[in-house]
Protein backbone atom coordinates (compact mmCIF):
# COMPACT_ATOMS: atom_id res chain seq x y z
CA UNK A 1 -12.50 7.30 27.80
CA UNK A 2 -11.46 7.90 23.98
CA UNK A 3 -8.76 5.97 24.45
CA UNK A 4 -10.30 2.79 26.21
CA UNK A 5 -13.02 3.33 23.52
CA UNK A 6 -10.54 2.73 20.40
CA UNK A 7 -8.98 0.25 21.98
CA UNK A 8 -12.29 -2.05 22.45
CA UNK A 9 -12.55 -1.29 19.02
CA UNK A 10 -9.06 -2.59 18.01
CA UNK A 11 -9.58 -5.16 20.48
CA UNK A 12 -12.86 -6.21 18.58
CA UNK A 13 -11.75 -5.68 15.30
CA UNK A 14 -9.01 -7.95 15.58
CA UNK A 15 -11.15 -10.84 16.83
CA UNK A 16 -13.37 -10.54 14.10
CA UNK A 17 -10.44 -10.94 11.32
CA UNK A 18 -9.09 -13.67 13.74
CA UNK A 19 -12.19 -15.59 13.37
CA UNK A 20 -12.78 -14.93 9.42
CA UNK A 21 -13.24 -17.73 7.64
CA UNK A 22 -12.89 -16.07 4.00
CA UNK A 23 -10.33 -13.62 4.55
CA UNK A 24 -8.51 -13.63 1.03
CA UNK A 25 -4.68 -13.51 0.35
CA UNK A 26 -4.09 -12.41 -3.16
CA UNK A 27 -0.90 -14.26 -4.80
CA UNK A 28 1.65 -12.76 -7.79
CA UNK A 29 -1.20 -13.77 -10.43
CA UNK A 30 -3.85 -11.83 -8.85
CA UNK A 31 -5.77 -14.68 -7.90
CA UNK A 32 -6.37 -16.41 -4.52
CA UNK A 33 -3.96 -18.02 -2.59
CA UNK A 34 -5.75 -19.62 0.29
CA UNK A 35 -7.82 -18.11 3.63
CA UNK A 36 -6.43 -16.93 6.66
CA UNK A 37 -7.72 -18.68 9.48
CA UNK A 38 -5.69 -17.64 12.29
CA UNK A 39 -3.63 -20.32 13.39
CA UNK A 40 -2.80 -19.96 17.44
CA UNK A 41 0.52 -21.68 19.16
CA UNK A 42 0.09 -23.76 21.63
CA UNK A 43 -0.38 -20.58 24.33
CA UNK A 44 -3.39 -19.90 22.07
CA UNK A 45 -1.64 -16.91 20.68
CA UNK A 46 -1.45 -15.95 17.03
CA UNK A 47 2.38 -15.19 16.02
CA UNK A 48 3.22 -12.25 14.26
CA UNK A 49 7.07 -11.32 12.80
CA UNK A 50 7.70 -7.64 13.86
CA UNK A 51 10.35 -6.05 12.05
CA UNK A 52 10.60 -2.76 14.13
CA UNK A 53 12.42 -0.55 11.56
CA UNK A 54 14.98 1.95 11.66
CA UNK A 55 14.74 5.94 13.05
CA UNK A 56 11.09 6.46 14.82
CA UNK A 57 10.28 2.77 13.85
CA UNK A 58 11.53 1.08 17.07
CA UNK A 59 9.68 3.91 19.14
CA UNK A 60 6.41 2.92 17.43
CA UNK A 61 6.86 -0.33 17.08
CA UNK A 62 6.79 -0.29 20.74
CA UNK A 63 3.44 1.71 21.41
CA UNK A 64 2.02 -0.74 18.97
CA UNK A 65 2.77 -3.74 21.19
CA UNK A 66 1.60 -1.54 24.46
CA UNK A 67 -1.68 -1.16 22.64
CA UNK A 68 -1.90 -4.66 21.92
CA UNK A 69 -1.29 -5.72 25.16
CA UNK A 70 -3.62 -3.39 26.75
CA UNK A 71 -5.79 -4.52 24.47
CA UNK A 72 -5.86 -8.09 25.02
CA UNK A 73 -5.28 -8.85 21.24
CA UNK A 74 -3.75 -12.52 21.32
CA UNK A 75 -0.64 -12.13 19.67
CA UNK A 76 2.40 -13.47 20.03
CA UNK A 77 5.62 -11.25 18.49
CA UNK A 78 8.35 -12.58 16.93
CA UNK A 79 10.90 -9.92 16.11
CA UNK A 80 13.39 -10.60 13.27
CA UNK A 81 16.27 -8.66 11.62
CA UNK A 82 16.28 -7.09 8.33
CA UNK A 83 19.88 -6.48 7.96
CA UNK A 84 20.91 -6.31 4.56
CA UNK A 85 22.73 -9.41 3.55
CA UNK A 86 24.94 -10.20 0.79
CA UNK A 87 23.61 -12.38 -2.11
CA UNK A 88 26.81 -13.94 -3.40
CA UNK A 89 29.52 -12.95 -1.46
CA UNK A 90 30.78 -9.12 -0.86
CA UNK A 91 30.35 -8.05 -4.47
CA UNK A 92 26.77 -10.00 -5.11
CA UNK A 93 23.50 -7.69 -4.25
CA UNK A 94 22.31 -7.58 -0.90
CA UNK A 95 18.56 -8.44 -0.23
CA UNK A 96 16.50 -9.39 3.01
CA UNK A 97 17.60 -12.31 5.61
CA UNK A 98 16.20 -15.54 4.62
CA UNK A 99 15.24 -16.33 8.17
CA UNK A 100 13.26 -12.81 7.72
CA UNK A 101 11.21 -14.17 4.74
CA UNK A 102 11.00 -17.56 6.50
CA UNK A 103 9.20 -16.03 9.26
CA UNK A 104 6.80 -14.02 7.09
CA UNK A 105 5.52 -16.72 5.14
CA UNK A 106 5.03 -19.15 8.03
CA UNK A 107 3.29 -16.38 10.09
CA UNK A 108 1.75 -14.74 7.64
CA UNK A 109 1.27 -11.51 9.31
CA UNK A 110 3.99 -8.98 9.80
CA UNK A 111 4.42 -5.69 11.37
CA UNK A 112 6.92 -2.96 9.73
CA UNK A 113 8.25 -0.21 10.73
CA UNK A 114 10.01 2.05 8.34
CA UNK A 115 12.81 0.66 6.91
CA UNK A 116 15.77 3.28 5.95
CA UNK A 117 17.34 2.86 2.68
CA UNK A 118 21.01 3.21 3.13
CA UNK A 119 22.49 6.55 1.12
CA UNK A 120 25.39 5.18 -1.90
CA UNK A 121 25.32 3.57 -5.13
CA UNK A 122 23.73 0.71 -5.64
CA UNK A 123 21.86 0.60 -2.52
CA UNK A 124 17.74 -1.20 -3.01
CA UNK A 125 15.67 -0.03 -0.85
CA UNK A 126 14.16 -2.72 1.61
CA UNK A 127 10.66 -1.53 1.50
CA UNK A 128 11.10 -2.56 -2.24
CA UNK A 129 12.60 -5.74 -2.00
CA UNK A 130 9.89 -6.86 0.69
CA UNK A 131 6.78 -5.70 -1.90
CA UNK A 132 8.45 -7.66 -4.29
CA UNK A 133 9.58 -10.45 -2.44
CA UNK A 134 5.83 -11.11 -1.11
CA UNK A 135 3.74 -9.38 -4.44
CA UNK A 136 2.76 -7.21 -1.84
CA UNK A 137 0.84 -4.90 -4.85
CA UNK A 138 -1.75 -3.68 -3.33
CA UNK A 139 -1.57 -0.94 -0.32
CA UNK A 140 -4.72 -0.61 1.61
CA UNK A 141 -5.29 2.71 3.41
CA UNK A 142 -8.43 3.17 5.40
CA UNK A 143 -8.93 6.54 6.86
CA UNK A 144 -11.92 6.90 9.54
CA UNK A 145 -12.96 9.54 11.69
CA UNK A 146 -12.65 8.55 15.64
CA UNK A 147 -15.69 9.26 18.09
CA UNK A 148 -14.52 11.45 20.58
CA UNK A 149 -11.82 13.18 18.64
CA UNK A 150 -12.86 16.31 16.98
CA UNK A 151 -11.82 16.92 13.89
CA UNK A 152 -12.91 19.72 10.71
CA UNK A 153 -14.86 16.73 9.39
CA UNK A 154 -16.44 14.01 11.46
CA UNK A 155 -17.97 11.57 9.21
CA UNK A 156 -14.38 10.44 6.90
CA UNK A 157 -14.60 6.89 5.82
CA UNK A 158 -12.41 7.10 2.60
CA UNK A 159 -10.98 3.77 1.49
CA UNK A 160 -6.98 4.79 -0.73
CA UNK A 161 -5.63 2.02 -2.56
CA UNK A 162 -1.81 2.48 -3.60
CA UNK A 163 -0.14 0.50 -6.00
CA UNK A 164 2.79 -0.62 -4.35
CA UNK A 165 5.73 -1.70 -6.86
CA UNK A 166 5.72 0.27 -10.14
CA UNK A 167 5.48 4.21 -10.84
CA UNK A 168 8.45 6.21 -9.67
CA UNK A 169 8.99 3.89 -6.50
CA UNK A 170 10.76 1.71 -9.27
CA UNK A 171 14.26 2.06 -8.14
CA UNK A 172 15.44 2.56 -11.53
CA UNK A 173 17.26 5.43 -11.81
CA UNK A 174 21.03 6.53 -12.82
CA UNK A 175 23.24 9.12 -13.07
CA UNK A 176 23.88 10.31 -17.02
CA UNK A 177 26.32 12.67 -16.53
CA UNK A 178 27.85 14.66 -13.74
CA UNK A 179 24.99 16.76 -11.88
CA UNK A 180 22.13 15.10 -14.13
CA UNK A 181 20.83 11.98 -12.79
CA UNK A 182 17.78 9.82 -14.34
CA UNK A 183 15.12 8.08 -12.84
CA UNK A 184 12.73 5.83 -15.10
CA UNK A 185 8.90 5.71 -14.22
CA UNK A 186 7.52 1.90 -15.14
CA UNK A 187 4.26 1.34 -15.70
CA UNK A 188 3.02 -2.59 -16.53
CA UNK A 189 -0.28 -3.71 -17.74
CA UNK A 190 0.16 -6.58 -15.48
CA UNK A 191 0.62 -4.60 -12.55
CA UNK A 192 -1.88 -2.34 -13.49
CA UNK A 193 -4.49 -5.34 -13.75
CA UNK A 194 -3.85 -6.22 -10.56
CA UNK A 195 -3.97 -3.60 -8.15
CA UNK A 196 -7.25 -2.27 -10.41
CA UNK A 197 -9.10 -5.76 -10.21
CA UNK A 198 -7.88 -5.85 -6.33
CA UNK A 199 -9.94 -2.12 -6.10
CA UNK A 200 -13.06 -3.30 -7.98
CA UNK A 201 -12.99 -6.37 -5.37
CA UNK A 202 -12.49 -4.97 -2.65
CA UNK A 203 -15.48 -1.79 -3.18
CA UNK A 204 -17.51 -5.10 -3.69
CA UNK A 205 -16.42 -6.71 -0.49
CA UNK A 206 -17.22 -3.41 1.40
CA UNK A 207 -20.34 -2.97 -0.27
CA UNK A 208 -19.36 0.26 -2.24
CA UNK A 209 -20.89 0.93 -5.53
CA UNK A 210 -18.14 3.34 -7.26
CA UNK A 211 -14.14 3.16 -7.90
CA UNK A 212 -12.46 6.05 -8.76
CA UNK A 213 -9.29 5.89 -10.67
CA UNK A 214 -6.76 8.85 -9.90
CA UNK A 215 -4.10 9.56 -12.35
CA UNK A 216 -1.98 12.33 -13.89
CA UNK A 217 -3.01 11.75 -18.02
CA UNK A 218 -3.31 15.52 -18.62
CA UNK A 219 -4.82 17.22 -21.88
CA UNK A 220 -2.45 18.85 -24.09
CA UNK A 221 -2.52 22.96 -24.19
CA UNK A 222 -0.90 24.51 -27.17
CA UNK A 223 -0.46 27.46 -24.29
CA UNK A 224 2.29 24.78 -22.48
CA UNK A 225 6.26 24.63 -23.46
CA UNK A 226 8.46 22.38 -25.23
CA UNK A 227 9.40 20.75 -21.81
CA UNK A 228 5.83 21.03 -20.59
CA UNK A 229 4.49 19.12 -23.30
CA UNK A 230 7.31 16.66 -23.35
CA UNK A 231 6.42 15.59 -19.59
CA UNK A 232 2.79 15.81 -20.12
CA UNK A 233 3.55 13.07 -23.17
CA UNK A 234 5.02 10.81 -20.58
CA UNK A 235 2.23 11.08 -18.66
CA UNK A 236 -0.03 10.20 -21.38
CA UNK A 237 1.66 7.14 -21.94
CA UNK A 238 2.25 5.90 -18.50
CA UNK A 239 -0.67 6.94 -16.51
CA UNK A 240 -2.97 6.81 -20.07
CA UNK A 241 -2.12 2.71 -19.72
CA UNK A 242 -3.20 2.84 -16.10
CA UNK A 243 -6.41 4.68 -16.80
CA UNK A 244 -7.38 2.48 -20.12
CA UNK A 245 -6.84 -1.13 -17.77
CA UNK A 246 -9.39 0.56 -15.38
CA UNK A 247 -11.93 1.05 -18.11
CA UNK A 248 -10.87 -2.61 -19.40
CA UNK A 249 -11.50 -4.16 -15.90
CA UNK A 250 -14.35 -2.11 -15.15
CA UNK A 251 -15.76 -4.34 -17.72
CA UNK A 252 -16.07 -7.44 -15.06
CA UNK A 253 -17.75 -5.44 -12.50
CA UNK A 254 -21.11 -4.19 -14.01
CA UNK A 255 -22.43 -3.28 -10.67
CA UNK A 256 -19.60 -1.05 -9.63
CA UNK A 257 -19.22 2.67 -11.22
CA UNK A 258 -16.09 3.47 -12.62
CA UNK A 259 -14.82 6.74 -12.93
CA UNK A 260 -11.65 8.70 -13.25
CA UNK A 261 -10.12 11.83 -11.58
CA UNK A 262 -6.61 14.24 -11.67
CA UNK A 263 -4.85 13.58 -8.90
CA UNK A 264 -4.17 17.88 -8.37
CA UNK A 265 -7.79 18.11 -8.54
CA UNK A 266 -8.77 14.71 -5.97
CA UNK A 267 -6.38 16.45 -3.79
CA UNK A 268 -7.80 19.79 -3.63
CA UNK A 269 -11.35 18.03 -3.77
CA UNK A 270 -10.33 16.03 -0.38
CA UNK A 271 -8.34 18.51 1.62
CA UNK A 272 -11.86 21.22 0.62
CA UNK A 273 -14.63 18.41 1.59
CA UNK A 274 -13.93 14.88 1.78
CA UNK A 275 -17.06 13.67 2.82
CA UNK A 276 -18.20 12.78 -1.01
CA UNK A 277 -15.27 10.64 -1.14
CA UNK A 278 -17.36 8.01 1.47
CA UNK A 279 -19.27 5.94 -1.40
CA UNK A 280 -16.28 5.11 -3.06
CA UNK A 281 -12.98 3.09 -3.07
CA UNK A 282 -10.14 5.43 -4.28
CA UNK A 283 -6.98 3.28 -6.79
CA UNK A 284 -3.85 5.17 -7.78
CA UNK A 285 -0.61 4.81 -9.25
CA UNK A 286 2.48 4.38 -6.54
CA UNK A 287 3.72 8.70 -6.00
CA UNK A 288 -0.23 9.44 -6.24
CA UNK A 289 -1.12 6.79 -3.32
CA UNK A 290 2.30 8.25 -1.70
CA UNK A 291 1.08 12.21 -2.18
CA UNK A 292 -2.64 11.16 -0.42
């Protein structure tokens, strides 16, 4: 019974995007592309590119489609290959199939499974090179509770919104020396402004009234060492831009509470009670959406 129960409600939320008139894709400039209006073939199915993914992606990839089907959802799947190709011949970078990104853009839906990065030098990873390839800045992570399945908390509706190109998930990183590598944590206003402005519009979609903006900018203690200090600096910096474009954009949305929280504290917060999290649309930096 739970199951046939979440699967009218898959069934039925899926119709309802289908049918959206407004539904909002968000280009590179942060500003709107166009609507999604569903566009069927001539079946009356909507297609979608699957790109099943490497390890356990195939395997749920699969279930995916079962559900669908059992579902009714009208889909129509159109599985492509992410193969790393070569960019200019065997010594040029290697990025995603074009008949890959062809498929995305005319479909404009895709489903991924996890892509593995392979283990060398020089090696991008392809969940990367898709984000970028598509601006895909913004990672939306709704987390409900499920009649019928008990959990320590019954009542979750927590909205988590990752930044999804910047932080640590850069891919900049080298080695300096034998045994010490480097890896280079990039933080951009512009980036920033997006995935912050993409929060505040969204909580007003939804109809929430607060955004909270999660972040690492510690306080200096005279009690910390050298290293300590140095590493709290760099958080300053980097996550102390992050937090100062939230208050800046905050600006725009008078009706929507902005506040700001430690990401060792939101964490012990959530795992402890996360019902108070329910008014509010959460917005973090890349690791921090990645540690939620």
């Amino acid at each position: 019974m739970r199951v046939l129960s979440n699967l009218l409600r898959l069934r039925q939320n899926y119709l309802s995007f289908s049918t959206i008139k407004n539904a909002r894709l968000y280009g590179s400039g942060n500003y709107v592309k166009g609507s999604y209006r569903g566009t069927p073939d001539h079946s009356g199915l909507y297609p979608v590119t699957l790109i099943s993914g490497d390890g356990i992606g195939p395997e749920i990839s699969t279930s995916v489609q079962k559900i669908f089907e059992v579902a009714q959802v009208p889909v129509r799947w159109e599985s492509v290959d992410v193969t790393p190709v070569f960019v200019n011949g065997l010594t040029g970078k290697m990025t995603i199939p074009a008949a890959t990104i062809d498929s995305i853009q005319r479909n404009t839906v895709a489903l991924k499974g996890p892509l593995a990065t392979p283990i060398g030098k020089g090696h991008v990873s392809l969940n990367l090179t898709l984000r970028r390839t598509f601006s895909l800045f913004a990672n939306v992570r709704p987390c409900r509770s499920i009649s019928g399945c008990k959990t320590a908390y019954d009542d979750v509706d927590i909205v988590l919104i990752r930044e999804n190109t910047e932080g640590e998930y850069s891919g900049i990183e080298h080695v300096l020396a034998d045994g010490v590598v480097q890896s280079i944590k990039l933080i951009t206003r512009d980036a920033c402004e997006k995935v912050l402005r993409f929060a505040f519009e969204y909580a007003q979609r939804i109809g929430r009234k607060k955004v909270t903006a999660v972040h690492k900018a510690s306080i200096m203690s005279i009690n910390l060492s050298f290293q300590e200090k140095c590493l709290i600096i760099h958080r300053k910096i980097t996550d102390g831009l992050f937090v100062k474009t939230a208050y800046d954009i905050s600006k725009e949305y008078p009706g929507i509470e902005l506040d700001t929280e430690r990401i060792d504290s939101s964490c012990l917060k959530i795992v402890s009670n996360p019902i108070p999290y329910n008014d509010r649309v959460l917005v973090m930096p890349n690791l921090y959406g990645g540690i939620f």
